[in-house]
C-alpha atoms as a PDB file:
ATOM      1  CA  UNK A   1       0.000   0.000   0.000  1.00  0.00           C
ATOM      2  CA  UNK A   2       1.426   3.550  -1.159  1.00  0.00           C
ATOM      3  CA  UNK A   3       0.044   6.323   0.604  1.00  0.00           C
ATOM      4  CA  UNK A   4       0.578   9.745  -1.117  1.00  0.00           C
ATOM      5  CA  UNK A   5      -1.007  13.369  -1.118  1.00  0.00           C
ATOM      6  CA  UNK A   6       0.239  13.433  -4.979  1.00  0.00           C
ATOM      7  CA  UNK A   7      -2.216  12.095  -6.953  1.00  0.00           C
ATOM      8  CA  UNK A   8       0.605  10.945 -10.204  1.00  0.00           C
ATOM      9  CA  UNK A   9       2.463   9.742  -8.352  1.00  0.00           C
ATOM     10  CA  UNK A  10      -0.078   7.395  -6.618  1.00  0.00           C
ATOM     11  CA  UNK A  11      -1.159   6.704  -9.923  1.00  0.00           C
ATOM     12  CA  UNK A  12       2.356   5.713 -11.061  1.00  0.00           C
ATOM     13  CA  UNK A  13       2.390   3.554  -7.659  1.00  0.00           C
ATOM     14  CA  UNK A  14      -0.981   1.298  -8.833  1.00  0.00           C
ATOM     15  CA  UNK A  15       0.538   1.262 -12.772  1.00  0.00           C
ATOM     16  CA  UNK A  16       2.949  -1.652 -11.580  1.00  0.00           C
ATOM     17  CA  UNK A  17       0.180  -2.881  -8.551  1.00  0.00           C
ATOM     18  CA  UNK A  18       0.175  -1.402  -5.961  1.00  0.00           C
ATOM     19  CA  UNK A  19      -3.209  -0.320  -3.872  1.00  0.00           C
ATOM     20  CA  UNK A  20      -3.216   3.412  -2.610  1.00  0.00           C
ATOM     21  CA  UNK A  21      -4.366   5.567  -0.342  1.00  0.00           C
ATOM     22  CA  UNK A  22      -4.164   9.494  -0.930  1.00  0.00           C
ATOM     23  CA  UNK A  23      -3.270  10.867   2.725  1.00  0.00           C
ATOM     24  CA  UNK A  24      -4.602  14.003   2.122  1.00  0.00           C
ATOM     25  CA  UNK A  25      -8.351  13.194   1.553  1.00  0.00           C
ATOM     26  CA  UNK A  26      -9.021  11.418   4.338  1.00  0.00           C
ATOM     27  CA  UNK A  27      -7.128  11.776   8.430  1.00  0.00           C
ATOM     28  CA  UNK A  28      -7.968   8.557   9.622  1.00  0.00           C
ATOM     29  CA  UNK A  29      -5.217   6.277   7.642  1.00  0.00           C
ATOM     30  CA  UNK A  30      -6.056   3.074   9.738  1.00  0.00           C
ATOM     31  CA  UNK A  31      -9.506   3.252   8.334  1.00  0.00           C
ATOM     32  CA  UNK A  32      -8.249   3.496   4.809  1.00  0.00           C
ATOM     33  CA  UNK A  33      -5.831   0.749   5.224  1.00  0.00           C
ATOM     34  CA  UNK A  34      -8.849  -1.361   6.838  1.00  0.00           C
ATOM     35  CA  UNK A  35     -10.885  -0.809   3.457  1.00  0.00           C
ATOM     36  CA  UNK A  36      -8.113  -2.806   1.810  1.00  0.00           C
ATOM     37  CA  UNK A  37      -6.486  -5.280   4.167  1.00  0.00           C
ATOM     38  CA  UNK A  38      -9.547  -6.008   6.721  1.00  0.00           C
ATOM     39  CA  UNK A  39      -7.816  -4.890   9.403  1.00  0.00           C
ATOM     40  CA  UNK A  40      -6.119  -1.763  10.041  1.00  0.00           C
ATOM     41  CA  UNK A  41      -2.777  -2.402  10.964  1.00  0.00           C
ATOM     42  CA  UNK A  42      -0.423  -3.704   8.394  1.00  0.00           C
ATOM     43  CA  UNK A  43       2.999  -5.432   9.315  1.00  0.00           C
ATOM     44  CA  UNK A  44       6.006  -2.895   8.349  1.00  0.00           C
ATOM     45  CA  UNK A  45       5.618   0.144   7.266  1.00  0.00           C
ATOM     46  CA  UNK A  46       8.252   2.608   5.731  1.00  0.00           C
ATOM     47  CA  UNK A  47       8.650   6.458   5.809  1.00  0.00           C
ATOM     48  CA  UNK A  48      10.347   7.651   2.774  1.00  0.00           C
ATOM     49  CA  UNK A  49       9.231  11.202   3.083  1.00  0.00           C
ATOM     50  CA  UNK A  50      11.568  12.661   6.220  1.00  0.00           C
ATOM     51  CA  UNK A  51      11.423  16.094   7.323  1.00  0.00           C
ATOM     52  CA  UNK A  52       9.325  17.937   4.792  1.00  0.00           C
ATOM     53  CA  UNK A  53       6.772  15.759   5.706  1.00  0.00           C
ATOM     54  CA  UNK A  54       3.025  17.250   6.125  1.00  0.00           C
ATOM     55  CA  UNK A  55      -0.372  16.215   7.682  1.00  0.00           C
ATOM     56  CA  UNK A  56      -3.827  15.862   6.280  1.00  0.00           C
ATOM     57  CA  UNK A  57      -4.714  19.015   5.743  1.00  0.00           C
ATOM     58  CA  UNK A  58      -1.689  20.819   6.835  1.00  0.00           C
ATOM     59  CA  UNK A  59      -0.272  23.676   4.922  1.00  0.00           C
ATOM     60  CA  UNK A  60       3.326  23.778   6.803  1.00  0.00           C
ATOM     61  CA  UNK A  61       5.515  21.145   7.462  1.00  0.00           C
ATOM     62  CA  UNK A  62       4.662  18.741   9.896  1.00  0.00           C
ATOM     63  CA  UNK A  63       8.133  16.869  10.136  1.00  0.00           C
ATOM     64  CA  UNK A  64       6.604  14.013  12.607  1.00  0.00           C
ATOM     65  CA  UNK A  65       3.389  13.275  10.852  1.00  0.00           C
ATOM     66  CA  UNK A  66       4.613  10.615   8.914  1.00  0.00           C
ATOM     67  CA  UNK A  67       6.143   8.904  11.625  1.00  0.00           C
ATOM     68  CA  UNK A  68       3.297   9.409  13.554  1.00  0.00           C
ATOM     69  CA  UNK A  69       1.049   7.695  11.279  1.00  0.00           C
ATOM     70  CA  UNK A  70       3.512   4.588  10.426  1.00  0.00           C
ATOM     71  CA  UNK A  71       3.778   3.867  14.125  1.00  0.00           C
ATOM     72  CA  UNK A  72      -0.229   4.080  14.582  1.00  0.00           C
ATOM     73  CA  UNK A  73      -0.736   1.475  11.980  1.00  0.00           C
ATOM     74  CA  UNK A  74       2.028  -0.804  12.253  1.00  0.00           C
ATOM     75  CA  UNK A  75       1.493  -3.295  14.442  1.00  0.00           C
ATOM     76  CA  UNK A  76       2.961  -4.412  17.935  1.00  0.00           C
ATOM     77  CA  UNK A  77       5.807  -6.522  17.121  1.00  0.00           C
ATOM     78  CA  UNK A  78       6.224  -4.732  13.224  1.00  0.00           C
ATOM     79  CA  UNK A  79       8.603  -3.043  11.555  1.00  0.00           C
ATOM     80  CA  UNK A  80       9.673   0.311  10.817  1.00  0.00           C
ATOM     81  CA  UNK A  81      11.996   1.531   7.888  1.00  0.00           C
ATOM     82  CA  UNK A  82      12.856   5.064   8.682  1.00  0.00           C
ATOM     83  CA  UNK A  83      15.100   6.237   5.247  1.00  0.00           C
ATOM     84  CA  UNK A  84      13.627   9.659   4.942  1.00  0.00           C
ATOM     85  CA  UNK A  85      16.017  12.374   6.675  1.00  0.00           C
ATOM     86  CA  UNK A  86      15.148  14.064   9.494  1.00  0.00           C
ATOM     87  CA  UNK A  87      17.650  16.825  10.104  1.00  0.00           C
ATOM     88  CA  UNK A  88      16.719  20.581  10.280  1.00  0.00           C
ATOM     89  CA  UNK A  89      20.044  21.885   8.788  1.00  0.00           C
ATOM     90  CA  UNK A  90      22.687  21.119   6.211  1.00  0.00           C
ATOM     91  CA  UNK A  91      26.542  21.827   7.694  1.00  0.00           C
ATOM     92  CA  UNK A  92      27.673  21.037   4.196  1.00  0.00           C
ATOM     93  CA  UNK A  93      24.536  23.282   2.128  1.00  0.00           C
ATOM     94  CA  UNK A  94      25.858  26.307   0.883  1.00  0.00           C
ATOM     95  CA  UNK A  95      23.120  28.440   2.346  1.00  0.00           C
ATOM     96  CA  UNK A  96      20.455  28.492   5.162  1.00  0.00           C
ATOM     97  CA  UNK A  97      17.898  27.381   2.892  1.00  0.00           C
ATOM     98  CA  UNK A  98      19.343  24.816   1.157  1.00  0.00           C
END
């Protein structure tokens, strides 16, 4: 299951077979994940967003929101891949903002 607030690329995610749920329509993710699986928990779950992350609904960044939502539907006993970066600053960028 792919959730996304971009609707391509959750449509690139079901071209090759994968179900979807788009994160910003609806707050309640273990509901959506019930709708496919049965049951709303599923048995790893991986954040590949990191610290530009947002909420449903949320304008800003939410940096934890992902995380948040990963660790309410994964299981007890799951797993958790954790790739995305969560760092608030670059010593290497060339600028602030990069």
């Amino acid at each position: 299951i792919v959730g996304d607030l971009n609707e391509d690329r959750l449509a690139q995610a079901r071209s090759f077979g994968c179900e979807t749920v788009n994160v910003q329509k609806h707050d309640r993710l273990g509901e959506q994940i019930e709708q496919i699986l049965g049951e709303p928990t599923v048995d790893a779950a991986v954040d590949c967003v990191g610290f530009e992350a947002s909420g449903h609904g949320n304008q800003g960044e939410a940096p934890a929101a992902v995380l948040n939502s990963i660790m309410d539907v994964t299981q007890v006993g799951g797993s958790l891949g954790i790739p995305g970066l969560y760092v608030t600053e670059d010593p290497g960028a060339k600028d602030a903002d990069a």
